[in-house]
Protein backbone atom coordinates (compact mmCIF):
# COMPACT_ATOMS: atom_id res chain seq x y z
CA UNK A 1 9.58 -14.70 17.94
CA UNK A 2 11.52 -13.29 15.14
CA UNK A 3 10.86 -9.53 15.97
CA UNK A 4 11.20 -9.67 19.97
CA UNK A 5 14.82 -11.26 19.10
CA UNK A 6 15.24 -7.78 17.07
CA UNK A 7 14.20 -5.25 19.82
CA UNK A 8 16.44 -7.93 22.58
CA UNK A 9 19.42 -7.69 20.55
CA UNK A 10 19.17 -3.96 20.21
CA UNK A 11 19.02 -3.62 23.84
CA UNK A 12 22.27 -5.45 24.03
CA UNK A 13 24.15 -3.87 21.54
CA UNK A 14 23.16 -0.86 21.94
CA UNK A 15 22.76 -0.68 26.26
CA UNK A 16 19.31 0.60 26.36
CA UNK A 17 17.02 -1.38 28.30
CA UNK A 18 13.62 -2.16 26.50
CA UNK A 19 11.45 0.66 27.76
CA UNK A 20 14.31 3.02 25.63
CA UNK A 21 13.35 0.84 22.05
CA UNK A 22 9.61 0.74 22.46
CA UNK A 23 7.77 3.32 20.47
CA UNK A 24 4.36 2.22 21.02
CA UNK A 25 2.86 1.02 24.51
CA UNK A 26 4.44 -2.23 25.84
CA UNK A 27 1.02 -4.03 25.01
CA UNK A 28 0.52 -2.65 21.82
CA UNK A 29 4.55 -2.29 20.11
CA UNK A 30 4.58 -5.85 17.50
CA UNK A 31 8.24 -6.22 19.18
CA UNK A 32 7.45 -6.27 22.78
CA UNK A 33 4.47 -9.04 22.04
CA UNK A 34 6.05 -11.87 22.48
CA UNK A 35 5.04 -12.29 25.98
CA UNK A 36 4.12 -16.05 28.49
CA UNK A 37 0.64 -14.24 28.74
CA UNK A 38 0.10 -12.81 24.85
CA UNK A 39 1.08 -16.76 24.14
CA UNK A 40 -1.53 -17.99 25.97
CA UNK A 41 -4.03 -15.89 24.62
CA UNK A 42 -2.68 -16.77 21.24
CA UNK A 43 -3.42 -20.34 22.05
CA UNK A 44 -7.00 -19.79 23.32
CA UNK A 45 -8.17 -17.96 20.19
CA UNK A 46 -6.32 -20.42 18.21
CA UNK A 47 -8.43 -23.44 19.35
CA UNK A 48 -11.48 -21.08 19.77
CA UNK A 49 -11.53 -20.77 16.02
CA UNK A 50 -11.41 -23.69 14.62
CA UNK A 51 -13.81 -24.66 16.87
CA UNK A 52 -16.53 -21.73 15.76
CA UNK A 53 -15.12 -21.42 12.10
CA UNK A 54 -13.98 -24.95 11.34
CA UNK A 55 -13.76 -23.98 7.76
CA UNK A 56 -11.50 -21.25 8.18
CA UNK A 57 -13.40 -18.95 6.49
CA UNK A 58 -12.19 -15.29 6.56
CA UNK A 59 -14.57 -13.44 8.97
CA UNK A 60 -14.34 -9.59 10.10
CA UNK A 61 -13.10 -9.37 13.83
CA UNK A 62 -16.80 -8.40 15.11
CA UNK A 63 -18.53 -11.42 13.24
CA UNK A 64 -15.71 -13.85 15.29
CA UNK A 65 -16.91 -12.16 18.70
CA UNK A 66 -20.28 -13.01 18.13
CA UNK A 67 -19.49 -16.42 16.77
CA UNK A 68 -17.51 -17.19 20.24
CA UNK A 69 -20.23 -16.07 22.22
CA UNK A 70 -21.63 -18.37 24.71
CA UNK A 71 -20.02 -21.18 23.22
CA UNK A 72 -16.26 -21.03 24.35
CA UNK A 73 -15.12 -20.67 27.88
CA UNK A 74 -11.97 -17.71 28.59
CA UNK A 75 -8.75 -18.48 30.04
CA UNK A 76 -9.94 -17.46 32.70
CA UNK A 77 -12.73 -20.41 32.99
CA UNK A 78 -15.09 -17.60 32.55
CA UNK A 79 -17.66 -18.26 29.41
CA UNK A 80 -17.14 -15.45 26.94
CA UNK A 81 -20.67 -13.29 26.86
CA UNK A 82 -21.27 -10.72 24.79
CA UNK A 83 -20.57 -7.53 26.49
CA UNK A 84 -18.63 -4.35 25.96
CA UNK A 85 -15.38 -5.98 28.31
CA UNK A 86 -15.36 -8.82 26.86
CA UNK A 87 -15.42 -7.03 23.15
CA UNK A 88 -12.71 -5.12 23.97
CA UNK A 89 -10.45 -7.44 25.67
CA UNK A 90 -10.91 -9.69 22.22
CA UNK A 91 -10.46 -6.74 19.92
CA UNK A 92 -7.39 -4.75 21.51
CA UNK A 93 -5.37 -7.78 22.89
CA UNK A 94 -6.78 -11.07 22.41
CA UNK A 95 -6.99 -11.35 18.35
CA UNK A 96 -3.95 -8.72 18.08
CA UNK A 97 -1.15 -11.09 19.93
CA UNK A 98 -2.39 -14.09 18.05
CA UNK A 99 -1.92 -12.23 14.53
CA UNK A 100 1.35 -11.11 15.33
CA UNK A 101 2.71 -14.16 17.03
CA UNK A 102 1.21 -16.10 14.21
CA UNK A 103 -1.21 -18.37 16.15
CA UNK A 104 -4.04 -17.30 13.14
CA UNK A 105 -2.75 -16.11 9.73
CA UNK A 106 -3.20 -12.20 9.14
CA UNK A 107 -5.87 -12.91 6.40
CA UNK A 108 -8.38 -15.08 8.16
CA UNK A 109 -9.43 -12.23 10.16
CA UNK A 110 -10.41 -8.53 8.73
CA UNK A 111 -10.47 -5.44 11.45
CA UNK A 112 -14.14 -3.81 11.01
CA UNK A 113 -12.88 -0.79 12.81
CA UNK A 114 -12.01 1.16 10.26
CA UNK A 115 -14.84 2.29 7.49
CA UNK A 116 -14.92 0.58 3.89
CA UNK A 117 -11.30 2.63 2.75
CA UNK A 118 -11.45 4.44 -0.29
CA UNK A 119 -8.68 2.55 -2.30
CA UNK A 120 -7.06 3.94 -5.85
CA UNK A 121 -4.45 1.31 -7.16
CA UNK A 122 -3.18 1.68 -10.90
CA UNK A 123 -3.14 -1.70 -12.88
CA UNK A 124 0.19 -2.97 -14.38
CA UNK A 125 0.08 -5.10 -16.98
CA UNK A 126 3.43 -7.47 -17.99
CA UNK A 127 4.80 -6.95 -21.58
CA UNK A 128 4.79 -9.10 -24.23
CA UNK A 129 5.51 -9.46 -27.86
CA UNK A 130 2.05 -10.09 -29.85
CA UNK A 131 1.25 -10.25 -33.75
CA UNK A 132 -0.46 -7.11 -35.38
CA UNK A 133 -1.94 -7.66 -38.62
CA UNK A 134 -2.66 -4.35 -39.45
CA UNK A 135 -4.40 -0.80 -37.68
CA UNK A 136 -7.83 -1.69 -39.41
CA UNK A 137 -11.24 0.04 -39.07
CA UNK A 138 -13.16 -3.22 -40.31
CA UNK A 139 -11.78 -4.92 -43.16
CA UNK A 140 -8.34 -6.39 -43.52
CA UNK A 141 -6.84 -6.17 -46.99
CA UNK A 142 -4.71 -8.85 -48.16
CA UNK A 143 -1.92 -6.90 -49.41
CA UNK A 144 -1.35 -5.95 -45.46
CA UNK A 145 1.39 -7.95 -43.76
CA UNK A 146 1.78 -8.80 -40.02
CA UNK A 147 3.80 -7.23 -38.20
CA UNK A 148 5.57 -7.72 -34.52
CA UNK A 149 4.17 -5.22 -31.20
CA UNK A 150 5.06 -5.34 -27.79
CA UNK A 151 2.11 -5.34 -25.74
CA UNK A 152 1.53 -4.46 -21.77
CA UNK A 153 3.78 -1.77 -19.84
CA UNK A 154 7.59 -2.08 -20.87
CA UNK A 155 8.35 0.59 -18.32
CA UNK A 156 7.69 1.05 -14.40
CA UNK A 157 8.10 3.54 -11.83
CA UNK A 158 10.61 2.39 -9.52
CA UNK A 159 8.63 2.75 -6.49
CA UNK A 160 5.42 1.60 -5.66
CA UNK A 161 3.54 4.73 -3.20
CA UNK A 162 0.80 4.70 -1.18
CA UNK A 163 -1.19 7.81 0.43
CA UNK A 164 -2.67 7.08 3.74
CA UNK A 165 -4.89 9.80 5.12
CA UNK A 166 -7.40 9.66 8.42
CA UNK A 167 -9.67 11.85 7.12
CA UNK A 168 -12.18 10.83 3.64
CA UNK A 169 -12.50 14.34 2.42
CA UNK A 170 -9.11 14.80 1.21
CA UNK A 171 -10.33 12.27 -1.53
CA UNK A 172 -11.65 14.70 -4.10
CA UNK A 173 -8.20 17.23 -3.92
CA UNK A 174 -6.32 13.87 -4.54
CA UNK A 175 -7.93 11.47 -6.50
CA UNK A 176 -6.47 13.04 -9.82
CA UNK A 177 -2.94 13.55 -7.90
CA UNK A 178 -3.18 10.09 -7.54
CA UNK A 179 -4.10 9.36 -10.78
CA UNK A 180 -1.42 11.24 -12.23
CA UNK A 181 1.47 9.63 -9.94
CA UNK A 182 0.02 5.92 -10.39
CA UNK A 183 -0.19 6.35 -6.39
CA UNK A 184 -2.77 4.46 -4.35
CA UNK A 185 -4.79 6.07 -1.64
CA UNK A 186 -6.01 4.38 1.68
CA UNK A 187 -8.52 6.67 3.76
CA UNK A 188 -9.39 4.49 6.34
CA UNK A 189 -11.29 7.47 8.50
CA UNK A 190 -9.30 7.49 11.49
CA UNK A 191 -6.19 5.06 12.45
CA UNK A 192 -5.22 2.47 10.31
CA UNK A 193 -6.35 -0.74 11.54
CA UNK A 194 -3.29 -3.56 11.43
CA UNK A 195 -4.71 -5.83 9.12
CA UNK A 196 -5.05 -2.83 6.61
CA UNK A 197 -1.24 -2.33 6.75
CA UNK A 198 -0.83 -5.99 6.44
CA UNK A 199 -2.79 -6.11 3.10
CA UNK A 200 -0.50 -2.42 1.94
CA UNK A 201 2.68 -4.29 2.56
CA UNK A 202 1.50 -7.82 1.28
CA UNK A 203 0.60 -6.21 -2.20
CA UNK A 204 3.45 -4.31 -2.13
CA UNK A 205 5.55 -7.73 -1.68
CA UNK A 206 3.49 -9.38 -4.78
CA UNK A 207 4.29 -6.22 -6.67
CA UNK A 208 8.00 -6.89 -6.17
CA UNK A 209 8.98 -2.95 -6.02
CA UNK A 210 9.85 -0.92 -2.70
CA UNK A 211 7.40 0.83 -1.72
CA UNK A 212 6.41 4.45 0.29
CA UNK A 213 4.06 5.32 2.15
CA UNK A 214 3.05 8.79 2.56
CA UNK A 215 1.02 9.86 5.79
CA UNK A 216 -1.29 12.87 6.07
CA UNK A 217 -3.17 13.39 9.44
CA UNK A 218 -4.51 16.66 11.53
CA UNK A 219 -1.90 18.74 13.26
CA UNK A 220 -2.40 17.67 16.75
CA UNK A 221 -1.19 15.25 19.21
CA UNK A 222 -3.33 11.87 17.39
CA UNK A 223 -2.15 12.96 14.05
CA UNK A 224 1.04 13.15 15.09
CA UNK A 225 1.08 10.00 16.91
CA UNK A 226 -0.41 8.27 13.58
CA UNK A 227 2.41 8.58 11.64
CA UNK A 228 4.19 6.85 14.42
CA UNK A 229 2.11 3.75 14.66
CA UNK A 230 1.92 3.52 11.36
CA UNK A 231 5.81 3.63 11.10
CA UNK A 232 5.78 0.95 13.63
CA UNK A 233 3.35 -1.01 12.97
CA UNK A 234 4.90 -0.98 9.20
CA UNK A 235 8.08 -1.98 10.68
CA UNK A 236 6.86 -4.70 12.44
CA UNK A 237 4.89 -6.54 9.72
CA UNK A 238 8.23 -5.88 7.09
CA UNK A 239 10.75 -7.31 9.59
CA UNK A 240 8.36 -10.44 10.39
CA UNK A 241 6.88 -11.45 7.15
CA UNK A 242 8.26 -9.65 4.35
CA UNK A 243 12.08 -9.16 5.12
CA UNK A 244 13.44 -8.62 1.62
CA UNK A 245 10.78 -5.31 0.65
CA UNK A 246 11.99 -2.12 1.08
CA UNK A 247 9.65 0.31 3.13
CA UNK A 248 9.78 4.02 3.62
CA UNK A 249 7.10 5.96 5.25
CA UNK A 250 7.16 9.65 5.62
CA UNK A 251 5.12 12.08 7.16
CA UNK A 252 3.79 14.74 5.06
CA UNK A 253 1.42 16.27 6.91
CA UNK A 254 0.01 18.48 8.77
CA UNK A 255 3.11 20.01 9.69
CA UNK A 256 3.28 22.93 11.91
CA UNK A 257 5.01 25.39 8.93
CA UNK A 258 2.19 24.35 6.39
CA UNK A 259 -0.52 25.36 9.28
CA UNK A 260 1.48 28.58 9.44
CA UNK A 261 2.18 29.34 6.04
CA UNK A 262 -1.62 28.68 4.64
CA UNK A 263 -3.06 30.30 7.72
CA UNK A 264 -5.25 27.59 8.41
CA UNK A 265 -7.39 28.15 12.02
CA UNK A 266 -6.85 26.03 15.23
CA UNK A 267 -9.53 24.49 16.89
CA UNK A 268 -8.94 24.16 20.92
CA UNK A 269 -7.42 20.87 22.10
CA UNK A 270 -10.02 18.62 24.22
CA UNK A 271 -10.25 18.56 27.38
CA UNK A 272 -9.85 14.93 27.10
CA UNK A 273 -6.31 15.41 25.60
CA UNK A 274 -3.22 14.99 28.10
CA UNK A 275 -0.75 15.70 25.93
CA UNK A 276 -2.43 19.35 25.33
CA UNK A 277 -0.16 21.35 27.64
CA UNK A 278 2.74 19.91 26.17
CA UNK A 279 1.81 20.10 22.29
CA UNK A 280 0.72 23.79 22.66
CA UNK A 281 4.04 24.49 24.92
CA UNK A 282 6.87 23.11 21.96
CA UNK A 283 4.03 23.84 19.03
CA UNK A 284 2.89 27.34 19.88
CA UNK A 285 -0.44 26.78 18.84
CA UNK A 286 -3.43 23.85 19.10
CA UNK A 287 -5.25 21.63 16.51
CA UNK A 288 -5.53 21.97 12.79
CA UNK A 289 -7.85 19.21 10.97
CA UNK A 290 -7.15 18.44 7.60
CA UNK A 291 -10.71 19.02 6.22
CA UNK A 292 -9.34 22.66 6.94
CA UNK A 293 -6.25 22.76 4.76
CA UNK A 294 -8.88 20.97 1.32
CA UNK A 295 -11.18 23.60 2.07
CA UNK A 296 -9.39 26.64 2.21
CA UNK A 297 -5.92 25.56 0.50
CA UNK A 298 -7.21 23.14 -2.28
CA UNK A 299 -4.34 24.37 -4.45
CA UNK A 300 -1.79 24.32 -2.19
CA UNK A 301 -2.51 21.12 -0.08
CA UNK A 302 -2.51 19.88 -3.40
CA UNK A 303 1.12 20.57 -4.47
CA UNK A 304 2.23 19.59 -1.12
CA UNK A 305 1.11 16.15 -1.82
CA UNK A 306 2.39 16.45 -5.56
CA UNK A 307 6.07 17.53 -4.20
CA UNK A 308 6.00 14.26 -2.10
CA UNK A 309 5.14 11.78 -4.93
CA UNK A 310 6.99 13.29 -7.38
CA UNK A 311 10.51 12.71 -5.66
CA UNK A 312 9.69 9.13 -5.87
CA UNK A 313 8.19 9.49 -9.70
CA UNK A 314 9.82 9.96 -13.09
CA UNK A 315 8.53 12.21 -14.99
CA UNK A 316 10.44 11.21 -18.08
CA UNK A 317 10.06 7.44 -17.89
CA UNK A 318 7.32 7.34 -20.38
CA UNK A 319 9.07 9.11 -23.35
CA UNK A 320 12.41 7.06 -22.70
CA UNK A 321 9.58 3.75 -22.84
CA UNK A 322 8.06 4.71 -25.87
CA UNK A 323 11.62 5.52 -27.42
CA UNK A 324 12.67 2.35 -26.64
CA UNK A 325 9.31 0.49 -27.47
CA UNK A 326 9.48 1.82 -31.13
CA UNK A 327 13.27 0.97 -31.36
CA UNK A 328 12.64 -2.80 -30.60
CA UNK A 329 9.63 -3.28 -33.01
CA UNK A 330 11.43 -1.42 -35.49
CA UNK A 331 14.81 -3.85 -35.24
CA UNK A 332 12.28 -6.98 -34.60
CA UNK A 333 10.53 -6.28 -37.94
CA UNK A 334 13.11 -5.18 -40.25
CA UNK A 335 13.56 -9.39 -40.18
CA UNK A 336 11.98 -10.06 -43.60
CA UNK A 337 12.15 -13.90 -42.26
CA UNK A 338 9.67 -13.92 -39.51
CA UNK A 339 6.83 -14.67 -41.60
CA UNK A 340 6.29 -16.97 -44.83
CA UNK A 341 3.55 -17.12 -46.98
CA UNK A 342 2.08 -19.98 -45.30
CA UNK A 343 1.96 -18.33 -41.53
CA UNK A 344 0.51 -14.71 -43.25
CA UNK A 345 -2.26 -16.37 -44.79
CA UNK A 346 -2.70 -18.43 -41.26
CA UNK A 347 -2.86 -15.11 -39.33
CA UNK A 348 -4.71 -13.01 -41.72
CA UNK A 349 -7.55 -16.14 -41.59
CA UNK A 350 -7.08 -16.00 -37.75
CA UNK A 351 -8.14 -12.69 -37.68
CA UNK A 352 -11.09 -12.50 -40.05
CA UNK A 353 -12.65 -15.35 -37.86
CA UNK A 354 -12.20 -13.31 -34.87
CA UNK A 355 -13.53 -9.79 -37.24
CA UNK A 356 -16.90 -12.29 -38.04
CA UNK A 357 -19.69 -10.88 -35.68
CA UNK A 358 -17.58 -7.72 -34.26
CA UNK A 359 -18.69 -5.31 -36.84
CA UNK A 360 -22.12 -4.55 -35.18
CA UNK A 361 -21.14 -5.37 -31.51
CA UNK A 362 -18.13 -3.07 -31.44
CA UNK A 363 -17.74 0.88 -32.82
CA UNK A 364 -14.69 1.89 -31.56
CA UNK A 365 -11.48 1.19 -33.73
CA UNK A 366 -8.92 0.79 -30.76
CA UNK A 367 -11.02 -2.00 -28.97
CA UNK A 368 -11.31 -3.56 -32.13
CA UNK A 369 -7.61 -3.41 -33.28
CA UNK A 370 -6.30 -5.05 -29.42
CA UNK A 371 -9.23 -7.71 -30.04
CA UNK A 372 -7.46 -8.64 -33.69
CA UNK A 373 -4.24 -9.36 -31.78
CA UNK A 374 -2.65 -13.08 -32.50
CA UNK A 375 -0.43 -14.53 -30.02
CA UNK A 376 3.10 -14.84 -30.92
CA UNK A 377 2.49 -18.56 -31.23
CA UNK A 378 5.28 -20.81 -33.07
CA UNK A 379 7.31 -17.39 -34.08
CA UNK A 380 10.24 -16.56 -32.43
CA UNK A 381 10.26 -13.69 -29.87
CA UNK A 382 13.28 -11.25 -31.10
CA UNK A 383 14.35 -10.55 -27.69
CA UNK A 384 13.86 -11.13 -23.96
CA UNK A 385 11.63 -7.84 -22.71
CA UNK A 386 13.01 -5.79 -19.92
CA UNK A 387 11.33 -3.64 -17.34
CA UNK A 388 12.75 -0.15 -17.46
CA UNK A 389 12.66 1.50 -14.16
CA UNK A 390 12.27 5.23 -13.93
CA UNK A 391 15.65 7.21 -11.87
CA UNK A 392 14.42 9.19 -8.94
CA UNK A 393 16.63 11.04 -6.51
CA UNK A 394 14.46 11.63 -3.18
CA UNK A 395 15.28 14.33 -0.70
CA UNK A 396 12.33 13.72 2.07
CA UNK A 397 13.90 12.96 5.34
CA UNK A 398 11.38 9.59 6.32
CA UNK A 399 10.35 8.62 9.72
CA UNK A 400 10.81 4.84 8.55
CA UNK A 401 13.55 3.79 5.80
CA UNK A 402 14.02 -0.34 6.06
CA UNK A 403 17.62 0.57 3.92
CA UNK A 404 18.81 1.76 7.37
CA UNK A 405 19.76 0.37 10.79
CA UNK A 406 16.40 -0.26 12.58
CA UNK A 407 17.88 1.48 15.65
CA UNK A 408 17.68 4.96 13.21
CA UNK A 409 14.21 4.52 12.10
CA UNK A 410 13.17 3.61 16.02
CA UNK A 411 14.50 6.39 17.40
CA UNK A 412 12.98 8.83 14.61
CA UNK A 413 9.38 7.35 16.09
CA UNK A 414 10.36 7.87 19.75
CA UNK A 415 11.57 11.47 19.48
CA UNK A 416 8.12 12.34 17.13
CA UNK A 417 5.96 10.36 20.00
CA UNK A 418 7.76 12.58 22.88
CA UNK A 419 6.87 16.06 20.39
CA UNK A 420 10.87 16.09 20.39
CA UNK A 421 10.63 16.62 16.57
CA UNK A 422 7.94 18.98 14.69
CA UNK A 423 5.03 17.20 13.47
């Protein structure tokens, strides 16, 4: 397995045995997977599928343990019932080491465990050079001549940036933020599940730019330890199927100077939680939840997130676009040859056909004027339309950066896991 041969040749370059380059639990790290026994269970879920699903229909993870039940046998020779063991022996190990060492393809099976994510992602739509005959209201006079546009986004921010927070109410503080920064937002309610990364990085891949992920999460000892599997996790799925993106992933928050510098109240540490003594020893204090910081620091909370998007954003991309935009239709139609009589009177017919029947159906002018577009057609394109990328200069220090060695970005994640590093 591709990512095992990573973490091995680490070890030997670096002298560290394994333990020393595993940021997540031995059973759950993607690079320490590739095990005689994760095999096997790969294997068995592999047949066991295509027996129960011989369509290969994408099912959710809970659907396939009901679908085995009583009708497959375990490993073990045991027949798989439907109990709370069995469940979780499925769900935590069984289905996760035959995803990752690619016994069943990532998107035949969905993770149920997290709630329905609230998902904003902006649309994108490729330029191209289309004929205008004219910025009507509803008639077109005959005197008006076509003309050349470029239509679709000429311009595109250079990264592609994705919030991730655990908690849903941070939705209405950054929906507009979002909006604003042509960011998406994943609030899955808790820890990402693995397929959810998978489908964050596989758009990400389609979309062909790098892309960063920003992580919010409460300031204690599981929202600390989010940003970390979510680094790792993010890691693992880049190094094994999508090699050539670019991934950052920082951690914005909660951090333990925003919890001091808003104010924001603790909440005691569970009794449940064995990392408590040491969190409140090297943090000085005990939990924050987000929902705290959107109630009582809308404003603030807010700008944090802004500060983090906008190092990956240009701000002046648009204007340097539209610049550009209006300089190429000016040059294309200042060629008094791209249209003879014959092709005007073509195009102006074109679009009264299309104008027959819209003049009740549709009031507003702009709809209208992009339904009256022609296609370029026979005419010749005056030039080959490039992208233009905004120029950012980022200054967050990330927990993950795929630009660097991978023994950097490990070592980030096992000094946040130990609480080595403010959250």
């Amino acid at each position: 397995m591709k990512l095992r041969a990573i973490i091995d040749e680490a070890s030997k370059e670096y002298c560290k045995p394994l333990k020393d380059l595993t940021v997540l639990s031995s059973s759950r790290d993607p690079y320490r997977l590739d095990t005689p026994a994760n095999h096997k269970l790969g294997e068995w879920l592999k047949a066991a599928y295509h027996l129960v699903n011989p369509n290969s229909k994408t099912t959710h993870l809970r659907g396939l343990h009901y679908m085995l039940v009583g009708r497959v046998d375990k490993p073990n020779g045991e027949q798989y019932t439907n109990t709370d063991d069995n469940w979780q022996w499925f769900s935590s190990k069984v289905a996760k080491a035959a995803r990752w060492l690619g016994y069943i393809p990532w998107e035949l099976i969905r993770d149920a465990r997290n709630a329905p994510p609230q998902i904003f992602t902006p649309e994108y739509d490729e330029p191209t050079w289309v004929i205008k005959i004219a910025d009507i209201e509803l008639s077109i006079p005959d005197e008006l001549k076509p003309r050349l546009a470029i239509d679709g986004h000429v311009f595109r921010q250079p990264y592609r940036q994705v919030i991730i927070a655990e908690k849903q109410g941070v939705q209405d503080v950054l929906q507009g933020v979002c909006s604003h920064y042509d960011a998406s937002m994943v609030l899955p309610a808790g820890e990402i599940s693995d397929s959810l990364v998978y489908g964050i990085l596989k758009a990400a891949a389609d979309d062909g730019r790098p892309l960063v992920i920003h992580q919010l999460g409460d300031f204690d000892p599981s929202g600390n330890q989010m940003a970390v599997s979510t680094a790792r996790t993010v890691q693992g799925l880049r190094d094994s199927l999508f090699p050539d993106l670019t991934v950052i992933v920082n951690a914005i928050g909660l951090t333990l100077e925003q919890c001091e510098a808003w104010n924001l109240p603790t909440t005691p540490l569970k009794e449940t939680e064995k990392r408590a003594e040491k969190w409140i020893a090297l943090m000085g204090r005990e939990q924050t939840e987000l929902d705290a910081a959107v109630a009582l620091v809308p404003d603030e909370f807010s700008d944090m997130v802004k500060s983090a998007l906008s190092q990956y954003y240009d701000d002046e991309l648009f204007l340097r676009s539209y610049r550009e935009i209006k300089r190429l239709e000016n040059e294309a139609n200042q060629q008094t040859h791209i249209f003879n009589d014959e092709q005007t009177s073509q195009l102006h017919t074109q679009a009264r056909q299309k104008l027959v029947g819209m003049q009740e159906q549709i009031k507003v002018i702009k709809v209208i004027n992009d339904a009256l577009k022609v296609d370029i057609g026979e005419v010749s394109a005056p030039c080959e339309l490039d992208i233009i990328y905004g120029d950012v200069k980022p200054t967050l220090a990330p927990l993950l950066d795929t630009r660097e060695s991978w023994i950097k970005s490990t070592d980030r994640m096992i000094k946040r896991k130990a609480l080595l590093q403010s959250a």
